[in-house]
N, C-alpha and C. Protein backbone atom coordinates (compact mmCIF):
# COMPACT_ATOMS: atom_id res chain seq x y z
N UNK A 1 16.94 -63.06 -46.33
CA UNK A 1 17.42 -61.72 -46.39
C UNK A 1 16.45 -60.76 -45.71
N UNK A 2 15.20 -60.64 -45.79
CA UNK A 2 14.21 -60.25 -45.28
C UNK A 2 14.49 -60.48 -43.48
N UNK A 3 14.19 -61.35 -43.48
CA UNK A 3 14.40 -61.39 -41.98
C UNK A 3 16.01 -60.89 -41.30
N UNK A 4 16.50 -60.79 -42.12
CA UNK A 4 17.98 -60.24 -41.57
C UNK A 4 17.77 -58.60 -41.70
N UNK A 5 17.04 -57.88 -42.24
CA UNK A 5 16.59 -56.77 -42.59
C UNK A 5 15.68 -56.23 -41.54
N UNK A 6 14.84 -57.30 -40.91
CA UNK A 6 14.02 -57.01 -40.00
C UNK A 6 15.06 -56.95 -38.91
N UNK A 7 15.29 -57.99 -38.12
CA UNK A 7 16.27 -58.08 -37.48
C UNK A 7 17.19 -57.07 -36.97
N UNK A 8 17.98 -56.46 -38.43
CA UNK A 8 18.42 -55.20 -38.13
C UNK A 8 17.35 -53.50 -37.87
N UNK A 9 16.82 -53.53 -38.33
CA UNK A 9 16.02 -52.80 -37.79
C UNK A 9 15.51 -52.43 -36.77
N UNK A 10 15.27 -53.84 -36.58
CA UNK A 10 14.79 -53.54 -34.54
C UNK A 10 15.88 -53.55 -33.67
N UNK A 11 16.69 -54.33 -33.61
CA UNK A 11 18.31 -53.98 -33.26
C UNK A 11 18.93 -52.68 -32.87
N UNK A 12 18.36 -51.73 -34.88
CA UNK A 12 18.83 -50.49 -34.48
C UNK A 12 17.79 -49.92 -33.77
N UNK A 13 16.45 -49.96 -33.97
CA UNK A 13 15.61 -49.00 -32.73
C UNK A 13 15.86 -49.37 -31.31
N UNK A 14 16.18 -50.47 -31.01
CA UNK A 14 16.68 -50.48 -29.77
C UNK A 14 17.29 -49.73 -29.43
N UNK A 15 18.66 -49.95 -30.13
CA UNK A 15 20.34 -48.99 -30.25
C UNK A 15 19.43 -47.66 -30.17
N UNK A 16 19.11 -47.19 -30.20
CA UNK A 16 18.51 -45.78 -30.39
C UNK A 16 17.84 -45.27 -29.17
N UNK A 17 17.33 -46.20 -28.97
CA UNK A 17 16.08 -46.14 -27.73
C UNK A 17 16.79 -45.59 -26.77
N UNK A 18 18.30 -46.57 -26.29
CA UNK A 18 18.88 -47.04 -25.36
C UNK A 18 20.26 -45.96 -25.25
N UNK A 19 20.25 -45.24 -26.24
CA UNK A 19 21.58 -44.30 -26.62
C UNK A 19 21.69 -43.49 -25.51
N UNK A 20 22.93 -42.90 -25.15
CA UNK A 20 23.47 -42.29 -24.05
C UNK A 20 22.94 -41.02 -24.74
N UNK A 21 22.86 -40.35 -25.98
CA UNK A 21 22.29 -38.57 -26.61
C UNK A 21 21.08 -38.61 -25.79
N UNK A 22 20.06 -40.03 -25.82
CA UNK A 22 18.67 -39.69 -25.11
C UNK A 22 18.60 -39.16 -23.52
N UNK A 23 19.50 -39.86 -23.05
CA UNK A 23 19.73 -39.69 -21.31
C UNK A 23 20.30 -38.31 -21.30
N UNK A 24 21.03 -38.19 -22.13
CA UNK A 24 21.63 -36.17 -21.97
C UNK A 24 20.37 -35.75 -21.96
N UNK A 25 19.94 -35.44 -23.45
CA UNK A 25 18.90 -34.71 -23.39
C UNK A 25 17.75 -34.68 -22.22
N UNK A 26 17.52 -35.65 -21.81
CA UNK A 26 16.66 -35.78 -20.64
C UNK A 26 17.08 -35.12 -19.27
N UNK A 27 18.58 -34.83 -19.22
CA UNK A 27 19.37 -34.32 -18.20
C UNK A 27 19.31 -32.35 -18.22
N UNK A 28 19.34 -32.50 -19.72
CA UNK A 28 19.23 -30.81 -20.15
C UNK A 28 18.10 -30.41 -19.69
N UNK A 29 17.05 -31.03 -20.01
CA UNK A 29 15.74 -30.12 -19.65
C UNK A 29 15.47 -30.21 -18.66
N UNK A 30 15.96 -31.57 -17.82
CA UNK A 30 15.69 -30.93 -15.81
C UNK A 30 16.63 -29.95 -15.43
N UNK A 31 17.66 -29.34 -15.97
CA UNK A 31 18.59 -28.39 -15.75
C UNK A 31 17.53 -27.28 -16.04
N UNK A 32 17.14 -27.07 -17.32
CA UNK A 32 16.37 -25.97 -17.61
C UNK A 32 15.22 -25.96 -16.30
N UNK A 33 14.75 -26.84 -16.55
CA UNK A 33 13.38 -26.80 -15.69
C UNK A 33 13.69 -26.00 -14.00
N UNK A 34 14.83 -26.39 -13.64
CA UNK A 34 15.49 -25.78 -12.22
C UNK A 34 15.66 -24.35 -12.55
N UNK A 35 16.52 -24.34 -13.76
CA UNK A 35 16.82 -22.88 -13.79
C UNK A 35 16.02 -21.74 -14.02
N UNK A 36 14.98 -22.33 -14.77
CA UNK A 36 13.79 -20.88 -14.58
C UNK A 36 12.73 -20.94 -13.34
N UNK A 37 12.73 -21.89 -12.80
CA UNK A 37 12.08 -22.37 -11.26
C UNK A 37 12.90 -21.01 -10.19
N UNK A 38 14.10 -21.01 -10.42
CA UNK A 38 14.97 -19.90 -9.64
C UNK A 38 14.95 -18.88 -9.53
N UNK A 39 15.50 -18.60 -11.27
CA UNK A 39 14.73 -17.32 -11.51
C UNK A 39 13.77 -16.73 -11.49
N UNK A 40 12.89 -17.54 -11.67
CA UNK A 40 11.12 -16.54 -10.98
C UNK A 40 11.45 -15.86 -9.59
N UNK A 41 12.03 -16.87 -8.68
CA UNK A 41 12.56 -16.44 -7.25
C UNK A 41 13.32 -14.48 -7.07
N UNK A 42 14.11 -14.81 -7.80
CA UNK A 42 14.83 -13.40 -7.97
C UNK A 42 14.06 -12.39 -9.20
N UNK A 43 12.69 -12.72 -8.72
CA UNK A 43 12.20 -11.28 -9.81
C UNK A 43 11.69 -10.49 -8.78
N UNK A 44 11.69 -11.50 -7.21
CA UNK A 44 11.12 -10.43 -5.92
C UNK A 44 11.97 -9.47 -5.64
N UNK A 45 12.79 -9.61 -5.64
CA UNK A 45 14.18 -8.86 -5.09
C UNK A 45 14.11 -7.31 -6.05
N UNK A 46 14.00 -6.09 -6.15
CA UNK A 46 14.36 -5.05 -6.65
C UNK A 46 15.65 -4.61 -6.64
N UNK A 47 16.29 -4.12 -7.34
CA UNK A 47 17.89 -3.26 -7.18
C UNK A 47 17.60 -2.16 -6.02
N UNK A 48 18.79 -1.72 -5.41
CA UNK A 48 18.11 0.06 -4.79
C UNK A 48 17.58 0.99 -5.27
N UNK A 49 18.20 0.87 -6.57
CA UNK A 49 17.35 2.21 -7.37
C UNK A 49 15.83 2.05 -8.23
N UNK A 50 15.25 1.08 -7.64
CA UNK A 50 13.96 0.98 -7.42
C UNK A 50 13.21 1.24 -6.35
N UNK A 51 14.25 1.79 -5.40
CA UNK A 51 12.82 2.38 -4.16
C UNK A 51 12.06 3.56 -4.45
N UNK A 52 10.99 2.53 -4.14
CA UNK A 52 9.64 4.08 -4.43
C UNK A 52 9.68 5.38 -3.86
N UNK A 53 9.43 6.21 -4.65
CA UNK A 53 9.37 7.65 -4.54
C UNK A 53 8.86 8.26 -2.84
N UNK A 54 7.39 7.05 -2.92
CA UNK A 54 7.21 7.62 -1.33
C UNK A 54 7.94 7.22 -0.17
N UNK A 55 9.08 6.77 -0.36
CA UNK A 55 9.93 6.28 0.83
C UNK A 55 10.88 7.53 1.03
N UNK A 56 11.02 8.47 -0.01
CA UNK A 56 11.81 9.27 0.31
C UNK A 56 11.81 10.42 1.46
N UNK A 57 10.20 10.57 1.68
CA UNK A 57 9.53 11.23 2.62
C UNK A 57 8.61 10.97 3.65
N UNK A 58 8.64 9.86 4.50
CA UNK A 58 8.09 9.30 5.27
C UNK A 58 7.29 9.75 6.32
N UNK A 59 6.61 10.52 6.61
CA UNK A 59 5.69 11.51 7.92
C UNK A 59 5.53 10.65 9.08
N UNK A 60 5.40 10.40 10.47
CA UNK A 60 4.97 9.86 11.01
C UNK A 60 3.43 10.15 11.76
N UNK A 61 2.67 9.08 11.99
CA UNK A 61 1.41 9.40 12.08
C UNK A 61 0.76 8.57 13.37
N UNK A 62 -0.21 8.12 14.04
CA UNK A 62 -0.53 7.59 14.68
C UNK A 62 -2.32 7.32 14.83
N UNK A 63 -2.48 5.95 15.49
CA UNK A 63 -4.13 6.15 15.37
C UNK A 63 -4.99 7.27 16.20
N UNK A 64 -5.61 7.74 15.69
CA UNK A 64 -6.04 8.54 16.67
C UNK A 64 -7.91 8.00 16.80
N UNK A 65 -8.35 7.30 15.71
CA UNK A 65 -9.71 7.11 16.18
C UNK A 65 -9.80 5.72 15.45
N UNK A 66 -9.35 4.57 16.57
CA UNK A 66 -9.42 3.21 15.82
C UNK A 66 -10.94 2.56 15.18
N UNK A 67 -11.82 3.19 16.38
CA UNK A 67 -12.81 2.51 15.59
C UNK A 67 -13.60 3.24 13.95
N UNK A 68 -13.17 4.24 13.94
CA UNK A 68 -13.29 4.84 12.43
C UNK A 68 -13.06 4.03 10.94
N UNK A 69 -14.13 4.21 10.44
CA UNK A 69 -14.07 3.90 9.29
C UNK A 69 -13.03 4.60 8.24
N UNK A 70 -13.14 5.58 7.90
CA UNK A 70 -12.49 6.53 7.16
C UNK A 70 -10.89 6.44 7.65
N UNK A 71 -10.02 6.09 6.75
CA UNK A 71 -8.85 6.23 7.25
C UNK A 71 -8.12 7.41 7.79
N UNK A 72 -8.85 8.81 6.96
CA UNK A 72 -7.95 10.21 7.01
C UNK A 72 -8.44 10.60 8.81
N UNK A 73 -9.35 9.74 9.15
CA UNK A 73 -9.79 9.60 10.83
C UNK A 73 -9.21 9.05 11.82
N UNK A 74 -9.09 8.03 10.96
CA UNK A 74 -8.64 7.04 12.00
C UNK A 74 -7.29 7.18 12.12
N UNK A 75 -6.39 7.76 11.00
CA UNK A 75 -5.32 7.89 11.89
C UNK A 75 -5.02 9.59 11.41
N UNK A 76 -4.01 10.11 12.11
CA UNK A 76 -3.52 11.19 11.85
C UNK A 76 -2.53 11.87 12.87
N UNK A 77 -2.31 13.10 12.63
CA UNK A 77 -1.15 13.65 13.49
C UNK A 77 -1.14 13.51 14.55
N UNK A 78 0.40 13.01 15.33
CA UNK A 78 0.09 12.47 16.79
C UNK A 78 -0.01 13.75 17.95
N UNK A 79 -0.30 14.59 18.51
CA UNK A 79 -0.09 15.43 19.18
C UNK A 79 0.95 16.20 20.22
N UNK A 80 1.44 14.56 20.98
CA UNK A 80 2.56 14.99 21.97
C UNK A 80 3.89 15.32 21.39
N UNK A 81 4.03 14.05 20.34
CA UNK A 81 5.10 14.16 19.40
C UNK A 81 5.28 14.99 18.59
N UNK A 82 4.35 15.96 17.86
CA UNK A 82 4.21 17.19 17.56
C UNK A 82 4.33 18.41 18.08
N UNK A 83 4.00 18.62 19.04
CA UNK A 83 3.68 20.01 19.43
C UNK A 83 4.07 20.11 21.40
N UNK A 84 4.40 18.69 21.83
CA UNK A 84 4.80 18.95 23.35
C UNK A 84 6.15 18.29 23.50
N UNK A 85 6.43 16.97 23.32
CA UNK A 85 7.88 16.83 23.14
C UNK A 85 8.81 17.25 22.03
N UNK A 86 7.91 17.07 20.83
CA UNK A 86 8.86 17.43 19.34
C UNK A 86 9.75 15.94 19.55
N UNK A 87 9.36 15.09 19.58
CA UNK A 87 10.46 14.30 19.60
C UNK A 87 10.25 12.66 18.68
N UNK A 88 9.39 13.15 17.49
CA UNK A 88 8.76 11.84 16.55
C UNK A 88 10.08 12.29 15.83
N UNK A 89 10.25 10.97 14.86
CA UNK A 89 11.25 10.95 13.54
C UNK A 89 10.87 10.44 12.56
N UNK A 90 10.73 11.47 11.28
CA UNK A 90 10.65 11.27 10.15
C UNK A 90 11.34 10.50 9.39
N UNK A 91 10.70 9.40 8.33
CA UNK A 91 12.12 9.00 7.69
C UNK A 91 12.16 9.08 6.34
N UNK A 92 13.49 8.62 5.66
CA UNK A 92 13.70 8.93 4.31
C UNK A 92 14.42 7.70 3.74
N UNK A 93 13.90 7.38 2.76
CA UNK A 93 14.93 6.67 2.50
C UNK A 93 15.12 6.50 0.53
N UNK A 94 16.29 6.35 0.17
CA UNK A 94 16.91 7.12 -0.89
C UNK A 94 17.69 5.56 -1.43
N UNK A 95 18.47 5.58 -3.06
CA UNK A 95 19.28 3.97 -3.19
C UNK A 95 20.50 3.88 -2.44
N UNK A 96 20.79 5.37 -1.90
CA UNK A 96 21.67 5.13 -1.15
C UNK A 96 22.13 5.31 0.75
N UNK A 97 20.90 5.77 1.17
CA UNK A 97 21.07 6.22 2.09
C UNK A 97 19.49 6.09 3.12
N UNK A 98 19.71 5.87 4.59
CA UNK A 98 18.10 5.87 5.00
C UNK A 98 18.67 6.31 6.25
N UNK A 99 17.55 7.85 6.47
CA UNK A 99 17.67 9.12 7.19
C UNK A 99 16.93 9.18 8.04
N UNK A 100 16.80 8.86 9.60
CA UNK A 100 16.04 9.72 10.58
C UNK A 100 16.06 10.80 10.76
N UNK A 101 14.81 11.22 10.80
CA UNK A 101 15.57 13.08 11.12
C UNK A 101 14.27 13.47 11.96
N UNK A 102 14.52 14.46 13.22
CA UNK A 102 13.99 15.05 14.37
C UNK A 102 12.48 16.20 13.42
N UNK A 103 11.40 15.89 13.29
CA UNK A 103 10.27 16.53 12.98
C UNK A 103 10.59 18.00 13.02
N UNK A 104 10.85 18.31 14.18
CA UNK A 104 11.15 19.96 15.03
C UNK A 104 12.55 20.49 14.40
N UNK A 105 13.71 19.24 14.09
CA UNK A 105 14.77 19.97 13.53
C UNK A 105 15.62 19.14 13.11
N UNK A 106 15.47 19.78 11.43
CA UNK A 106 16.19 19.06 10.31
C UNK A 106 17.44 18.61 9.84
N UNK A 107 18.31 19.41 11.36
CA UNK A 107 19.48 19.12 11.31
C UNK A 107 19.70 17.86 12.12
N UNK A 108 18.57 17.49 13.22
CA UNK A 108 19.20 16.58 13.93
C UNK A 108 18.44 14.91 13.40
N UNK A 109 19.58 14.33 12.52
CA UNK A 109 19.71 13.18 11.70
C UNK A 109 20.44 12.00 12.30
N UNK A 110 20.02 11.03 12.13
CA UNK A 110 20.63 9.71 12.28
C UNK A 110 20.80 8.81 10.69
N UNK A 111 21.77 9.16 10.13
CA UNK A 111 21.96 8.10 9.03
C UNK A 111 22.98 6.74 8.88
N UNK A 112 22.16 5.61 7.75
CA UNK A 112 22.65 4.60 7.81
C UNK A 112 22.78 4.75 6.36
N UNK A 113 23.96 4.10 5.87
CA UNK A 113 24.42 4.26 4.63
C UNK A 113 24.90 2.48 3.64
N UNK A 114 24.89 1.59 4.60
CA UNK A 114 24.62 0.28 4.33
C UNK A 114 23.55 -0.54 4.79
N UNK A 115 23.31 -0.42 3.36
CA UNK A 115 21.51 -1.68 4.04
C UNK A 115 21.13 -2.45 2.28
N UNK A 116 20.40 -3.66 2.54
CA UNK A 116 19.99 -4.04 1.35
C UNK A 116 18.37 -3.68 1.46
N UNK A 117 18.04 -4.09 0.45
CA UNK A 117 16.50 -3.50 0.07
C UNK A 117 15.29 -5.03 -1.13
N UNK A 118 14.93 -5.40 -0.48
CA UNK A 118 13.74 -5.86 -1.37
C UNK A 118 12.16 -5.81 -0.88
N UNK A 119 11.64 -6.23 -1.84
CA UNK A 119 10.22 -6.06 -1.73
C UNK A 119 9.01 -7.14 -2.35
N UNK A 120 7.79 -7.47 -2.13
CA UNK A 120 7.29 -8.36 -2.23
C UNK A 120 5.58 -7.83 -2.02
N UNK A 121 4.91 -7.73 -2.88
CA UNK A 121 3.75 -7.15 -2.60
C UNK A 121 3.95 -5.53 -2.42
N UNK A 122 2.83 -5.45 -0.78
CA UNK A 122 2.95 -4.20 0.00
C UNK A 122 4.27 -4.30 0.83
N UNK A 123 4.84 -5.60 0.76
CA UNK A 123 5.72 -5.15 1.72
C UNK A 123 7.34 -5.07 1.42
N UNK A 124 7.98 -3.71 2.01
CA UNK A 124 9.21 -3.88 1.54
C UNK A 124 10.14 -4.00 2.76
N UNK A 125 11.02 -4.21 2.78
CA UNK A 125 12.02 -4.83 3.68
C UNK A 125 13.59 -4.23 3.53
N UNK A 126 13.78 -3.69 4.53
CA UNK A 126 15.28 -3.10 4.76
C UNK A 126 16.08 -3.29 5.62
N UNK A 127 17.39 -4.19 5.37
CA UNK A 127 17.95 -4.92 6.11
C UNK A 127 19.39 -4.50 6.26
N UNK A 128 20.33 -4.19 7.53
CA UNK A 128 21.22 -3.59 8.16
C UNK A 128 22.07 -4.69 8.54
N UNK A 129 23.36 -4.76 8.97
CA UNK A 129 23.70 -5.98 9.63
C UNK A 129 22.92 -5.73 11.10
N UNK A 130 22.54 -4.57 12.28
CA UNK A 130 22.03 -4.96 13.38
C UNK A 130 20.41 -5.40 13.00
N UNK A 131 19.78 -4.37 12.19
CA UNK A 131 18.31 -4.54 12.52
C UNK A 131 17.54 -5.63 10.59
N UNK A 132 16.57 -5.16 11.03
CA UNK A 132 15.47 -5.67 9.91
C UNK A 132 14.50 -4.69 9.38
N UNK A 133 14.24 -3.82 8.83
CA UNK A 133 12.98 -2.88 9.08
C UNK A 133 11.94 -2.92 7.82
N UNK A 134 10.90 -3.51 8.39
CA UNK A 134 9.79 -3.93 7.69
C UNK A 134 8.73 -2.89 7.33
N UNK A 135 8.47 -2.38 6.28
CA UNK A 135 7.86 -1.12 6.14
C UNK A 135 6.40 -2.32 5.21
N UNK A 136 4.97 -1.96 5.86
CA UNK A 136 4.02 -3.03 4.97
C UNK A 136 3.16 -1.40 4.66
N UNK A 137 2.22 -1.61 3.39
CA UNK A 137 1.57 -0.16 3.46
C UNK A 137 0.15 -0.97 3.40
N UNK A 138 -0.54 -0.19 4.41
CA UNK A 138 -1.94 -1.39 5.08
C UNK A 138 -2.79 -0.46 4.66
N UNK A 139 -2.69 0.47 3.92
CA UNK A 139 -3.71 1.20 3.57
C UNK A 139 -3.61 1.99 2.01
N UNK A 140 -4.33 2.16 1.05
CA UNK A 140 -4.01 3.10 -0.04
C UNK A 140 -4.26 4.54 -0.28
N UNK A 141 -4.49 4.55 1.37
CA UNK A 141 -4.16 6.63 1.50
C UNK A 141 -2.88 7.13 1.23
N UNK A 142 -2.04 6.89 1.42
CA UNK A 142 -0.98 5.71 2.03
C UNK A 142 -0.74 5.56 3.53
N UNK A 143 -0.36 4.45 3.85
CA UNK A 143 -0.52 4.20 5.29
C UNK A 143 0.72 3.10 5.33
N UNK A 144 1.38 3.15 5.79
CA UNK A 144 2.47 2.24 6.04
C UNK A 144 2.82 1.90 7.69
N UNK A 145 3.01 0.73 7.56
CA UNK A 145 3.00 0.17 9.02
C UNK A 145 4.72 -0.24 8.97
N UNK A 146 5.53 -0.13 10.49
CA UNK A 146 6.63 0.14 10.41
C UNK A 146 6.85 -1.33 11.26
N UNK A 147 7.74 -2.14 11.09
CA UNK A 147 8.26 -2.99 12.15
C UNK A 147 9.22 -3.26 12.39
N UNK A 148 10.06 -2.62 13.32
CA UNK A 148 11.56 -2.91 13.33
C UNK A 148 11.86 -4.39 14.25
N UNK A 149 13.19 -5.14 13.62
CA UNK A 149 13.64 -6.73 14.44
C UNK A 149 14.88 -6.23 14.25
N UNK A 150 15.60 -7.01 15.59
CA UNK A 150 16.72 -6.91 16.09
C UNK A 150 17.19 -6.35 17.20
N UNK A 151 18.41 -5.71 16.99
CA UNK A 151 18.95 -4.76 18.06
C UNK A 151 18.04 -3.41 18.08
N UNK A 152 18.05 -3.09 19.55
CA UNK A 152 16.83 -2.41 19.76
C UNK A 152 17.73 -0.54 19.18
N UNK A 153 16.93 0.11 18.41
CA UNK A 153 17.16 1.19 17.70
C UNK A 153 16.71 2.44 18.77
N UNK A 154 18.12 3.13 19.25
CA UNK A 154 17.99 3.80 19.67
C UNK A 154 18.52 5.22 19.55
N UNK A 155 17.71 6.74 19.51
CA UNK A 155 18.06 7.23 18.66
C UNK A 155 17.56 8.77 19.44
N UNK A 156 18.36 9.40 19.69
CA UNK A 156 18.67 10.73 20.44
C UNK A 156 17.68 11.67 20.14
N UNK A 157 16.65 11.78 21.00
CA UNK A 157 15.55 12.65 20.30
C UNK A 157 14.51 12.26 18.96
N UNK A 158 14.85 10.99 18.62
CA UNK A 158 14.19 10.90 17.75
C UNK A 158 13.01 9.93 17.86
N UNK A 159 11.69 9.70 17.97
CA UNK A 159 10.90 8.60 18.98
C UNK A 159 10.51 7.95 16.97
N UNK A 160 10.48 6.40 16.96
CA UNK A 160 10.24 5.93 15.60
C UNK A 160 8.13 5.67 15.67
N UNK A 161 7.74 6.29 14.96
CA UNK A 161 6.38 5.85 15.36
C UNK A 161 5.92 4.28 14.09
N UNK A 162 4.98 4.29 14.80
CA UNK A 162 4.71 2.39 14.10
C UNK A 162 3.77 2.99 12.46
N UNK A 163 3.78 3.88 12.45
CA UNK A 163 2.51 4.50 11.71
C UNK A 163 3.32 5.31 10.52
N UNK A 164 3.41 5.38 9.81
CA UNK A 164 3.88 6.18 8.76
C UNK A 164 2.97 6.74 7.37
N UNK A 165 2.91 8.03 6.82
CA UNK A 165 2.82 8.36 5.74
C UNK A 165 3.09 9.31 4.62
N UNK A 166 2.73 9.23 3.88
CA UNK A 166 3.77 10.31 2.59
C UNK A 166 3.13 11.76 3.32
N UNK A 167 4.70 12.99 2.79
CA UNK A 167 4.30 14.06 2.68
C UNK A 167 3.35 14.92 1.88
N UNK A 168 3.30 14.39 0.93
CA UNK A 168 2.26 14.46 -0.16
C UNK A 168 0.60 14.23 0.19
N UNK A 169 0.80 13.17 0.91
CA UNK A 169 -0.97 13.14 1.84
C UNK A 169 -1.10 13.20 2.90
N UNK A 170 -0.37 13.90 3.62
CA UNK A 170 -0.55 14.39 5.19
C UNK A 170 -1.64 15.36 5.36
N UNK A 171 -1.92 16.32 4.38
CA UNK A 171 -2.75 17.38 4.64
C UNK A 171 -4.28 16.21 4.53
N UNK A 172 -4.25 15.55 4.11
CA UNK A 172 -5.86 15.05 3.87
C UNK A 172 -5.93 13.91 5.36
N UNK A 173 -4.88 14.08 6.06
CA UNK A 173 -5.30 13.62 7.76
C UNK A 173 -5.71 13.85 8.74
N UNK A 174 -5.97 14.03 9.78
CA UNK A 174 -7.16 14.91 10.58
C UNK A 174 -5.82 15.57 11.49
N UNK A 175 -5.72 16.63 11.45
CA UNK A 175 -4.86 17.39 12.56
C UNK A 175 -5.44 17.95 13.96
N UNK A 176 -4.24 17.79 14.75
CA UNK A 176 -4.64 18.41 15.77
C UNK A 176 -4.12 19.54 15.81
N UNK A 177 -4.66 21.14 16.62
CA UNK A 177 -4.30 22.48 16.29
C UNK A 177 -2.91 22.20 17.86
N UNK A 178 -1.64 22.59 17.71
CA UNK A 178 -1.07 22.67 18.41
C UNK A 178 -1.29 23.90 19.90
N UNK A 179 -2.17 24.19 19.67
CA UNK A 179 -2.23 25.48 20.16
C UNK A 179 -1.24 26.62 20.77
N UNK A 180 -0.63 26.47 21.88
CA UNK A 180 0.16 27.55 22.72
C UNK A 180 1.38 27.02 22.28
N UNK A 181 1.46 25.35 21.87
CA UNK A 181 3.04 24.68 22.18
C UNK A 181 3.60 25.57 20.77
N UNK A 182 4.75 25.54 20.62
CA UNK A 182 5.77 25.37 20.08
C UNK A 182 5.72 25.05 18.89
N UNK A 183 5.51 23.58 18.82
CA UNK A 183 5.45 22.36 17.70
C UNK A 183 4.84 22.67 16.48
């Protein structure tokens, strides 16, 4: 009797070992294991109505003294585009909308009203069906570096400079006095 007792016993731990519940379960948690592997993926991505405040007012700027240490030096207001052509473009961009607009005059705008938006670090990324536009901020004055891919963006008076920064810290950049021009 004993040995028929044993017998069954190991029989059933086998049966157990070998059960189709064990192979599920083993199936569930590589499911899990994928599915939060993914989701980490989509925590880069922001909604639109997470674009930062300083995108709404974009200045354009340019280097003016590369080998400078000090950033508020090394780059700052571009001159021609200021004060002899007038022909740099500011940009804006909003959850719904991203605005060129003519430095010299506020009426003359180029807007795009479909685009997606994410971001990753410093760098955020705004994407159109023609273009790509890569905004990285390479500096914490703020300083944002502009890179447009694709179809080449062309835009009536409006020149895109590679250099960008907030309205809010433009005054702490080195200006040039326009003098006689216009601008």
């Amino acid at each position: 009797m004993k040995n028929i007792i044993i017998n069954c016993s190991v029989m059933l731990s086998l049966l157990t070992s070998c059960s189709p519940a064990t192979e599920k379960k083993a199936d569930a948690t590589e499911v899990k294991v994928n599915t939060v592997s993914t989701s980490g993926t989509e925590k880069n991505t922001i909604p639109k109505s997470d674009i930062p405040d300083d995108f709404s007012a974009l200045i354009p700027i340019d280097v003016l003294n590369s080998k400078s240490t000090n950033v508020y030096e090394k780059y700052g207001i571009e001159f021609s585009g200021n004060c002899y052509s007038c022909d740099l473009a500011s940009l804006s961009v909003t959850k719904d909308k991203m605005v060129w607009t003519n430095i010299c005059d506020e009426n003359d705008t180029f807007k795009i009203d479909k685009f997606s938006f994410s971001t990753e670090g410093s760098k955020t990324v705004l994407k159109t069906a023609e273009r790509t536009y890569t905004v990285t901020q390479i500096d914490k004055a703020p300083v944002y570096e502009l890179v447009v891919e694709g179809e080449k963006l062309e835009l009536h008076n409006k020149r895109v400079s590679r250099y960008f920064t907030t309205q809010k810290a433009l005054p702490l950049f080195k200006e040039h006095d326009c003098g006689d021009f216009e601008g």
